[in-house]
Protein backbone atom coordinates (compact mmCIF):
# COMPACT_ATOMS: atom_id res chain seq x y z
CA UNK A 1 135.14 52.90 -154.45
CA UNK A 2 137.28 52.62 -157.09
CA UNK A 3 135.24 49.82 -159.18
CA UNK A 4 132.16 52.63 -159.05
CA UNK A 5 134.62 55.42 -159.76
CA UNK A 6 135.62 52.76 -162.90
CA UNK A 7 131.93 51.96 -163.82
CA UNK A 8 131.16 55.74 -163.93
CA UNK A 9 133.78 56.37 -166.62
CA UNK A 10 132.76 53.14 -168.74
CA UNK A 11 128.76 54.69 -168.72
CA UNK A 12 129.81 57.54 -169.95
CA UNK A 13 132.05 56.54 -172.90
CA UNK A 14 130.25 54.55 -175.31
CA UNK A 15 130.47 50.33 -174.95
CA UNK A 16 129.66 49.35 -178.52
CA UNK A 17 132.75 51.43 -180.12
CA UNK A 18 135.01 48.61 -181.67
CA UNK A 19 138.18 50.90 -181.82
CA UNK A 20 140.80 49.52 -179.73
CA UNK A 21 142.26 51.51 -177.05
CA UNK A 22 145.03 50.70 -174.18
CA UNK A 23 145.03 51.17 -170.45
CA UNK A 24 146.61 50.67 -168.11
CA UNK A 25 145.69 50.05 -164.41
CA UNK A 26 147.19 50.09 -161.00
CA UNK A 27 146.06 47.17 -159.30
CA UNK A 28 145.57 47.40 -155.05
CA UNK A 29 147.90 45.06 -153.33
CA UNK A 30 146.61 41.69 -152.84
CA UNK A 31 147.65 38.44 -150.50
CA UNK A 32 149.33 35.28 -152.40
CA UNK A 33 150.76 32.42 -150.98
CA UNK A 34 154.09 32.00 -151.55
CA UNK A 35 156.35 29.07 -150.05
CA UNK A 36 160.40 29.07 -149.94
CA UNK A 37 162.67 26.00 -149.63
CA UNK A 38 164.56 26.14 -146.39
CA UNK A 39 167.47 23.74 -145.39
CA UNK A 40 166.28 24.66 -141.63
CA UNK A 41 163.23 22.32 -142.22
CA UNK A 42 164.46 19.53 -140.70
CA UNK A 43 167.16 17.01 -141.87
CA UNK A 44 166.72 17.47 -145.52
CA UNK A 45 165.10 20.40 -145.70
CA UNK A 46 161.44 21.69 -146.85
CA UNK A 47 159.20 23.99 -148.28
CA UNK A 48 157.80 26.66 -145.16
CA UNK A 49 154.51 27.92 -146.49
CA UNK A 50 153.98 31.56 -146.08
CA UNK A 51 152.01 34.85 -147.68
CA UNK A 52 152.99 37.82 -149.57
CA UNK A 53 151.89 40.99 -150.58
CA UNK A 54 151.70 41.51 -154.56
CA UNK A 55 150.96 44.51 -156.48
CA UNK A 56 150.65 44.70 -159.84
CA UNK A 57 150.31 47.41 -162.83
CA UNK A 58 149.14 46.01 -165.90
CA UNK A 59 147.98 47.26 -168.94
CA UNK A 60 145.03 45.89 -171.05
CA UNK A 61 144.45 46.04 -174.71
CA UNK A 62 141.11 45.52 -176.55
CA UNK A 63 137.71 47.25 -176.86
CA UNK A 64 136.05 49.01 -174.09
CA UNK A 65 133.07 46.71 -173.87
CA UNK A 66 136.30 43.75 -173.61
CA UNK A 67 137.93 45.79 -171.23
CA UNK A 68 134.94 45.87 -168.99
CA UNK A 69 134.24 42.41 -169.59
CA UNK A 70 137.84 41.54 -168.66
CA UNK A 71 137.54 43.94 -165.31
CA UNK A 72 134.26 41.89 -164.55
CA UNK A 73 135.63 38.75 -164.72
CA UNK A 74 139.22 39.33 -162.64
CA UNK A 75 136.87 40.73 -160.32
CA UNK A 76 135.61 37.54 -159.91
CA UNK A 77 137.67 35.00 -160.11
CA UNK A 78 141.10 36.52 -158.87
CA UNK A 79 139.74 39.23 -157.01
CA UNK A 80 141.51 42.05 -158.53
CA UNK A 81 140.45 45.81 -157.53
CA UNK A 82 142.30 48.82 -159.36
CA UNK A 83 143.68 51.56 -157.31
CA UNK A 84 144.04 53.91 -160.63
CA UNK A 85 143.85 53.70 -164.00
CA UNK A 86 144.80 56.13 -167.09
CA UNK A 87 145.21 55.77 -170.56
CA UNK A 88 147.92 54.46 -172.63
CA UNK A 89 149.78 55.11 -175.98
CA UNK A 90 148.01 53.01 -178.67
CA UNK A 91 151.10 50.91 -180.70
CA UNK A 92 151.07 49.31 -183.37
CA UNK A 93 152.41 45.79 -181.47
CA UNK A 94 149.59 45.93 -179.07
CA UNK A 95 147.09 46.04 -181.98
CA UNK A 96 149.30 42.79 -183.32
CA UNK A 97 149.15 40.94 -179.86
CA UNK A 98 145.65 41.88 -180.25
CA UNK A 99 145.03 40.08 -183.58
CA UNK A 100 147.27 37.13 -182.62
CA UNK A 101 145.13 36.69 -179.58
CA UNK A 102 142.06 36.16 -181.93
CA UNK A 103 140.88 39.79 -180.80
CA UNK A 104 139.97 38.98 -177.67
CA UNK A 105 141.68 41.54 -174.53
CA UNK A 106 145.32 41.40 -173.83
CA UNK A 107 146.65 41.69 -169.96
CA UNK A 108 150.55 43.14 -170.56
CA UNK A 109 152.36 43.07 -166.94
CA UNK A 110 154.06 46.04 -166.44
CA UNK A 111 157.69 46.21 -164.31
């Protein structure tokens, strides 16, 4: 619901504008595997194998068209989904990061 609720918002701005905006989303939990070294494991130990539950905010710096690009393809290939999204204060080191990434779309991980 969310990904039309996105889409919707993206048709009505304009794609081709080249100004570069941030925002940030709220990403819906997703499953990872995770494993843990346990000294239980038998005599010398082991990694046990397990899942956990990650959620993630991240904010995303580049042009809308790039933003929607980038959306497309986490979509795809690590089957992210945002929950929310708003956004951000536009500074001056996100439009660096920007440059130094050869203005392609930044992902920031937010704590």
């Amino acid at each position: 619901m969310m990904f039309v609720i996105y889409l919707l918002k993206l048709k009505n701005n304009t794609m081709s504008n080249p100004k570069i905006i941030a925002e940030d989303w709220s990403l819906k939990p997703m499953m990872r595997s995770s494993s843990v070294w346990s000294h239980h494991k038998g005599h010398s130990g082991g990694y046990i194998s397990d899942f956990k539950t990650v959620g993630q905010d991240v904010r995303i710096i580049g042009t809308k068209k790039q933003i929607y690009d980038l959306f497309c393809k986490m979509l795809n290939e690590e089957g992210w989904q945002i929950k929310d999204s708003w956004k951000a204060d536009m500074k001056e080191e996100y439009v660096s990061l920007y440059k130094e990434n050869n203005k392609k779309a930044v992902i920031i991980s937010l704590i």
